[in-house]
Protein backbone atom coordinates (compact mmCIF):
# COMPACT_ATOMS: atom_id res chain seq x y z
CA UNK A 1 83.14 117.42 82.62
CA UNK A 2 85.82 118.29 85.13
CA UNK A 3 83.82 116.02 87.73
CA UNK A 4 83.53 112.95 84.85
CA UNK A 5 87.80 112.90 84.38
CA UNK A 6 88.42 113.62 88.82
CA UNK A 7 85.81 110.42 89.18
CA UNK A 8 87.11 108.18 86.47
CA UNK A 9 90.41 108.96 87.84
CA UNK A 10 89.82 108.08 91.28
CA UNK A 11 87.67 104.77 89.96
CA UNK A 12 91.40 104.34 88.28
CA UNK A 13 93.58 104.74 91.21
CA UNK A 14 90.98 101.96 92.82
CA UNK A 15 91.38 99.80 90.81
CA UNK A 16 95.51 99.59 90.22
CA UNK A 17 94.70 98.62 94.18
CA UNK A 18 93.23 95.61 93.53
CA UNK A 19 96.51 94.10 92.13
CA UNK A 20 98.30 95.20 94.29
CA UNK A 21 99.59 92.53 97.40
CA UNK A 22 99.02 94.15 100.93
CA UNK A 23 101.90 93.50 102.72
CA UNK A 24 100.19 92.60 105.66
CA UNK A 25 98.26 89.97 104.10
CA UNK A 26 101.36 87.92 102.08
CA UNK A 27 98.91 87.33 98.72
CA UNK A 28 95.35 88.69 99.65
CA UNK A 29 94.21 90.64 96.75
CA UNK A 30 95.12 88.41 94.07
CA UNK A 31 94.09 89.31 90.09
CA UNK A 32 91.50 86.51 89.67
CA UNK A 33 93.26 85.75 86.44
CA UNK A 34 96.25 84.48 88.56
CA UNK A 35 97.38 80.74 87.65
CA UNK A 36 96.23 78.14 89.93
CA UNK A 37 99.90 77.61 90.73
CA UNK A 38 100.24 81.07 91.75
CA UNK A 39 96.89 81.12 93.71
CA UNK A 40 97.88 77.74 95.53
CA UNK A 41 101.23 79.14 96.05
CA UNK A 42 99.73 81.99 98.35
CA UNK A 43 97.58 80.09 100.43
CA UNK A 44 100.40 77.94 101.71
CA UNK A 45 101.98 81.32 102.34
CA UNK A 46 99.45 82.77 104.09
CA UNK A 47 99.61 79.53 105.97
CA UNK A 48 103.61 80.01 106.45
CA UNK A 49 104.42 76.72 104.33
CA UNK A 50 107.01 78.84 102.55
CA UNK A 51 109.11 75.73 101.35
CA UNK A 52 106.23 73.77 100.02
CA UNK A 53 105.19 77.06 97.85
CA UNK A 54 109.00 77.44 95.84
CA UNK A 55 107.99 74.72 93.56
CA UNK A 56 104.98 76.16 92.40
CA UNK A 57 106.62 79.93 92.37
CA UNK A 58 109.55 78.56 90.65
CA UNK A 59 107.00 76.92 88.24
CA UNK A 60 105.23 80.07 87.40
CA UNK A 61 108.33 82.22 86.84
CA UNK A 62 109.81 80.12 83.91
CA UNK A 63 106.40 79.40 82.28
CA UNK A 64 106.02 83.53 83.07
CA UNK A 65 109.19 85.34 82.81
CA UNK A 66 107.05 88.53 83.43
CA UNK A 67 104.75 88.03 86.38
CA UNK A 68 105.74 90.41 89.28
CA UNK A 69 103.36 89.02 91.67
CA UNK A 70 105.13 85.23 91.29
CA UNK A 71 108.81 86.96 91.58
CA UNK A 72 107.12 88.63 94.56
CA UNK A 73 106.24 85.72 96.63
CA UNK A 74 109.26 83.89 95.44
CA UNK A 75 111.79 86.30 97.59
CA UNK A 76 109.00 86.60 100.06
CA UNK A 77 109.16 82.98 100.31
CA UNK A 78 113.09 82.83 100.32
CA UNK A 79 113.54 85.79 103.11
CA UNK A 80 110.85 84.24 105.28
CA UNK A 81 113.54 80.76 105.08
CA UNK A 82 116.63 82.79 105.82
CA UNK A 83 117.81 83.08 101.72
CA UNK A 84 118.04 86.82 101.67
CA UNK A 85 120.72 86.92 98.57
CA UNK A 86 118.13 84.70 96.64
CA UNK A 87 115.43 86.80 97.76
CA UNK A 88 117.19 89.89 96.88
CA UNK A 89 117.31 88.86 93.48
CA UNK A 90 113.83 87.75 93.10
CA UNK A 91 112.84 91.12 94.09
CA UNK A 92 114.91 92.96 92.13
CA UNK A 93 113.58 90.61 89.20
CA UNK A 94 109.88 91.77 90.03
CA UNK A 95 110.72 95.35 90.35
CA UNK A 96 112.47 95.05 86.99
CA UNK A 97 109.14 93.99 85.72
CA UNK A 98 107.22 96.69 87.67
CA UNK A 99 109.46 99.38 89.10
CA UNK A 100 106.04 100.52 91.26
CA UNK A 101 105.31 96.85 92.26
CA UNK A 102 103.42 97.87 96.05
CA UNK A 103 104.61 94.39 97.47
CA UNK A 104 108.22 94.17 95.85
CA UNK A 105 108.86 97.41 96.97
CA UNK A 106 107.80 96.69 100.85
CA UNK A 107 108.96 93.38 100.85
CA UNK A 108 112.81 94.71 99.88
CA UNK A 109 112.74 97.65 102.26
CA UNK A 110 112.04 95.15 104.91
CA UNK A 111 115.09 92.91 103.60
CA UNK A 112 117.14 95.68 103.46
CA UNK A 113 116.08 96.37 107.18
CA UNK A 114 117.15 92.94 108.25
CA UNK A 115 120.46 93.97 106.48
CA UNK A 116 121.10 96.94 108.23
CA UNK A 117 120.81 98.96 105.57
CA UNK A 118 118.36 101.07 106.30
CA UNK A 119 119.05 104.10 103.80
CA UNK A 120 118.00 101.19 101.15
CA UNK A 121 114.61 100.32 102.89
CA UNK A 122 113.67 104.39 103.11
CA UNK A 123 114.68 104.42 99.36
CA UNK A 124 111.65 101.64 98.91
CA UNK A 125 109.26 104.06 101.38
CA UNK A 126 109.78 107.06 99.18
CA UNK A 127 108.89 105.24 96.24
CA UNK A 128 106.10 103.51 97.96
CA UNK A 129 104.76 107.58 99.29
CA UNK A 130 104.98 108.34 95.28
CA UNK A 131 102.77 104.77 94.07
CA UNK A 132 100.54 105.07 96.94
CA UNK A 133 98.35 107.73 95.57
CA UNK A 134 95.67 107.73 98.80
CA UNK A 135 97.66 105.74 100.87
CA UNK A 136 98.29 101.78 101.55
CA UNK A 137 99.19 99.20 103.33
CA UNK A 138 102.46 98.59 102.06
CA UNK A 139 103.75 102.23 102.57
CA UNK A 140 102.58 101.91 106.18
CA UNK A 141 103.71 98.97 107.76
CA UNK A 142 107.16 99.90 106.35
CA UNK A 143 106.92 102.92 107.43
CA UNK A 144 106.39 101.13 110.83
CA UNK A 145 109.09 99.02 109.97
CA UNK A 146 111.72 101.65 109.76
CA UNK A 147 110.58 103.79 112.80
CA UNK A 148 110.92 100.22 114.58
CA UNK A 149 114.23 99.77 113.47
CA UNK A 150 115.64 103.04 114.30
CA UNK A 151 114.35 102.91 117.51
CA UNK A 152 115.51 99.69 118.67
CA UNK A 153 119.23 101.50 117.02
């Protein structure tokens, strides 16, 4: 019985992984249920048309106040044009939504590297070492991130 509760917990942990956006991939992983806005939205950022996908992010937060994954993208989208105070906000509004939120959480230690404020972006690593329970993406390339920074310090 032990066995049956360890494997159903591990099938668990697998599967919160799957909606989940690796932050080296900017949208790969998507819930299949995703809007069509949403799933156009990250293919033009995974093909670095960050401006042409605001519309459609914009679009899908006010028809869904409570989507993570469009807040997400949104202040990806904004930081990757230079509009960190917007994209602070849109990731604050996703982590609002999902305090554990793999990509929000990477994404703003990253900002928070580009704003010297690096204390901030280890704040978003230790939360990422508690979400990540085997491990991910997102806690390692910031992790990367930060030793990067503080060496080129």
């Amino acid at each position: 019985m032990q066995f049956r509760h360890a494997a159903l917990g591990l099938l668990f942990a697998a599967s919160l992984s799957a909606y989940s956006i690796p932050a080296s991939a900017a949208g790969s992983g998507w819930d299949s249920q995703s809007s069509p806005e949403l799933k156009e939205a990250v293919n033009l950022i995974k093909d670095e048309k960050y401006t042409e996908a605001l519309p459609l992010l914009t679009k899908v937060t006010a028809e869904d106040p409570k989507n993570a994954d469009a807040f997400n993208m949104l202040g990806y989208s904004l930081r990757k044009l230079g509009n960190k105070d917007d994209a602070l906000s849109n990731y604050t509004r996703a982590l609002e939504i999902n305090p554990r939120h793999r990509g929000a959480n990477a994404y703003l230690g990253e900002l928070y590297l580009e704003m010297n404020q690096p204390n901030k972006a280890q704040e978003r690593l230790e939360i990422l070492d508690e979400s990540c329970f085997f491990g991910c993406d997102e806690y390692s390339e910031l992790k990367s991130a930060i030793e990067k920074y503080k060496s080129n310090q």
